[in-house]
C-alpha atoms as a PDB file:
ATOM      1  CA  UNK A   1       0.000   0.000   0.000  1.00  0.00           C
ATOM      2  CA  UNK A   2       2.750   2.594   1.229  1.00  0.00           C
ATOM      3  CA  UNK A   3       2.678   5.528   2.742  1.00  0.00           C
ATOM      4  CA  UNK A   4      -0.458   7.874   3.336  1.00  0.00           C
ATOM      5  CA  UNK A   5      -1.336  11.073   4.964  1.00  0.00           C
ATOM      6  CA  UNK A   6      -4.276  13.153   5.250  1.00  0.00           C
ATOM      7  CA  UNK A   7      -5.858  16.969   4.958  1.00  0.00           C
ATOM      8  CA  UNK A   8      -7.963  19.201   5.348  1.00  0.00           C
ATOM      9  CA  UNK A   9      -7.954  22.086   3.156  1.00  0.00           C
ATOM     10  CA  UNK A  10      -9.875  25.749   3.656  1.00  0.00           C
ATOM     11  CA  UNK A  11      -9.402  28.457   1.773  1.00  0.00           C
ATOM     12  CA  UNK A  12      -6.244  29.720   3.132  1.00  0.00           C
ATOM     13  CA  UNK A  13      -4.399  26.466   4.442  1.00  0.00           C
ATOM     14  CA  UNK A  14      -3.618  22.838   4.231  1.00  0.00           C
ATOM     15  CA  UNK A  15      -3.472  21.260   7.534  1.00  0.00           C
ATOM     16  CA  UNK A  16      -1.656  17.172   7.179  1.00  0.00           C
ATOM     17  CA  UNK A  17      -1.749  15.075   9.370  1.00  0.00           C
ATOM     18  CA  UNK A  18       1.551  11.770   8.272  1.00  0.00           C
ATOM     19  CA  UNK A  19       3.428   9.683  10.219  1.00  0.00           C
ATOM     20  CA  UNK A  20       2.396  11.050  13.638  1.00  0.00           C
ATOM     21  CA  UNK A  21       3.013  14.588  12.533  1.00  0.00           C
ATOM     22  CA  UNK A  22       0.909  17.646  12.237  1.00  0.00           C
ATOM     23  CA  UNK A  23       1.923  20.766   9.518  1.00  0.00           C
ATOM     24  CA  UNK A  24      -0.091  23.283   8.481  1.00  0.00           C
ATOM     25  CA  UNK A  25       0.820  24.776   4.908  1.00  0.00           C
ATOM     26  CA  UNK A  26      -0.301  28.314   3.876  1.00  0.00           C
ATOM     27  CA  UNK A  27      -1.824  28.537   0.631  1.00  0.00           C
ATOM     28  CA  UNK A  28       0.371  30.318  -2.377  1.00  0.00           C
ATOM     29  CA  UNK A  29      -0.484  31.404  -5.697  1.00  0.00           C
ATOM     30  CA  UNK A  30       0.055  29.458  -8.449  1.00  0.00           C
ATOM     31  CA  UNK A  31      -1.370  29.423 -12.100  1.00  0.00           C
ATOM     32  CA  UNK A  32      -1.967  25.665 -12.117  1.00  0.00           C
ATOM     33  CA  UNK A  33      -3.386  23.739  -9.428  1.00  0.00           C
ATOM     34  CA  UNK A  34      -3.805  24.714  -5.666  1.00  0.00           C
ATOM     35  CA  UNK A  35      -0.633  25.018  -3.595  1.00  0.00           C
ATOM     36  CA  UNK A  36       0.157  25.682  -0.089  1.00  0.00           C
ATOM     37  CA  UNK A  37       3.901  26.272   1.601  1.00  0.00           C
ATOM     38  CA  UNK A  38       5.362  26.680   4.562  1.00  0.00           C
ATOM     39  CA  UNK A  39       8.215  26.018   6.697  1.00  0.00           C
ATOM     40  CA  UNK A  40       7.266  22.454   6.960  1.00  0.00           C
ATOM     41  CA  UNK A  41       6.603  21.551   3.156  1.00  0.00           C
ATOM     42  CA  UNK A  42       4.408  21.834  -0.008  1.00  0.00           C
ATOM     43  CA  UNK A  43       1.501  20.668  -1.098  1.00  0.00           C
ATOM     44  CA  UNK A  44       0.176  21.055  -4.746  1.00  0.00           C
ATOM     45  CA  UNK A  45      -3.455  19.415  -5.999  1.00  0.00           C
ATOM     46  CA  UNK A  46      -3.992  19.296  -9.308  1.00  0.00           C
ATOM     47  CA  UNK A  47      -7.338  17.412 -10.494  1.00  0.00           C
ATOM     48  CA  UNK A  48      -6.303  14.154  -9.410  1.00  0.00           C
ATOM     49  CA  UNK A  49      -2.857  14.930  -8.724  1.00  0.00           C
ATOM     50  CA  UNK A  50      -1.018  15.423  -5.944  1.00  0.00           C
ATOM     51  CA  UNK A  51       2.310  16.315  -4.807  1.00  0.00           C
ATOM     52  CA  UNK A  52       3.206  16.218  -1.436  1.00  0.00           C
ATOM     53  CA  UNK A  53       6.837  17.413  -0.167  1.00  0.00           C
ATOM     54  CA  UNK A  54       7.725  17.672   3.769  1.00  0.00           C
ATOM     55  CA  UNK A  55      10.548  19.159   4.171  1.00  0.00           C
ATOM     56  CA  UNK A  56      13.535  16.831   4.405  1.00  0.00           C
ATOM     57  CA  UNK A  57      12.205  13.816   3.126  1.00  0.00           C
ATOM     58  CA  UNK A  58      11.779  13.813  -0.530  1.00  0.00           C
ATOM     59  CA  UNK A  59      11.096  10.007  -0.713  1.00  0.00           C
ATOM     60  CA  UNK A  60       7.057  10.710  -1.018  1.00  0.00           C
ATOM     61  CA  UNK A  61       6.022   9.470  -4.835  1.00  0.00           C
ATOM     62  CA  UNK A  62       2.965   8.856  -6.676  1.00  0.00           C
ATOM     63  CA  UNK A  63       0.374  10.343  -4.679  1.00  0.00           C
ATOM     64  CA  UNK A  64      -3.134  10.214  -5.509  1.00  0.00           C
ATOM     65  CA  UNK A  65      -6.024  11.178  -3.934  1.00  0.00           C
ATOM     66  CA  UNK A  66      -8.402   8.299  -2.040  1.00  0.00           C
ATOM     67  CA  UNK A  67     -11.925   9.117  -1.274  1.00  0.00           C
END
């Protein structure tokens, strides 16, 4: 199966829960997509895709979303 992780989004942040953490990412503008940033990571959605990036572990590949 692999790894998972979970959010919530509003209108002005992503808050993930993975691996026993907690970030919260603010959203950013960006012409495709919805992104949010912060210290912690990234986050980009994209229709179906997803990119997920916490900071310092780049190992996170082929995310999808699950309903």
């Amino acid at each position: 199966m692999g790894r998972s992780f979970r959010f919530t989004q509003t209108r002005d942040a992503a808050l993930i829960d993975y691996e026993g953490r907690r970030i919260i990412l603010a959203r950013r503008e960006l012409p495709v997509g919805t992104y949010f940033r912060s210290k912690d990571g990234a986050l980009i959605i994209d229709g179906k895709f997803v990119a997920f990036v916490p900071r310092g572990d780049e190992t996170w590949r082929d995310c999808r979303l699950m309903p």
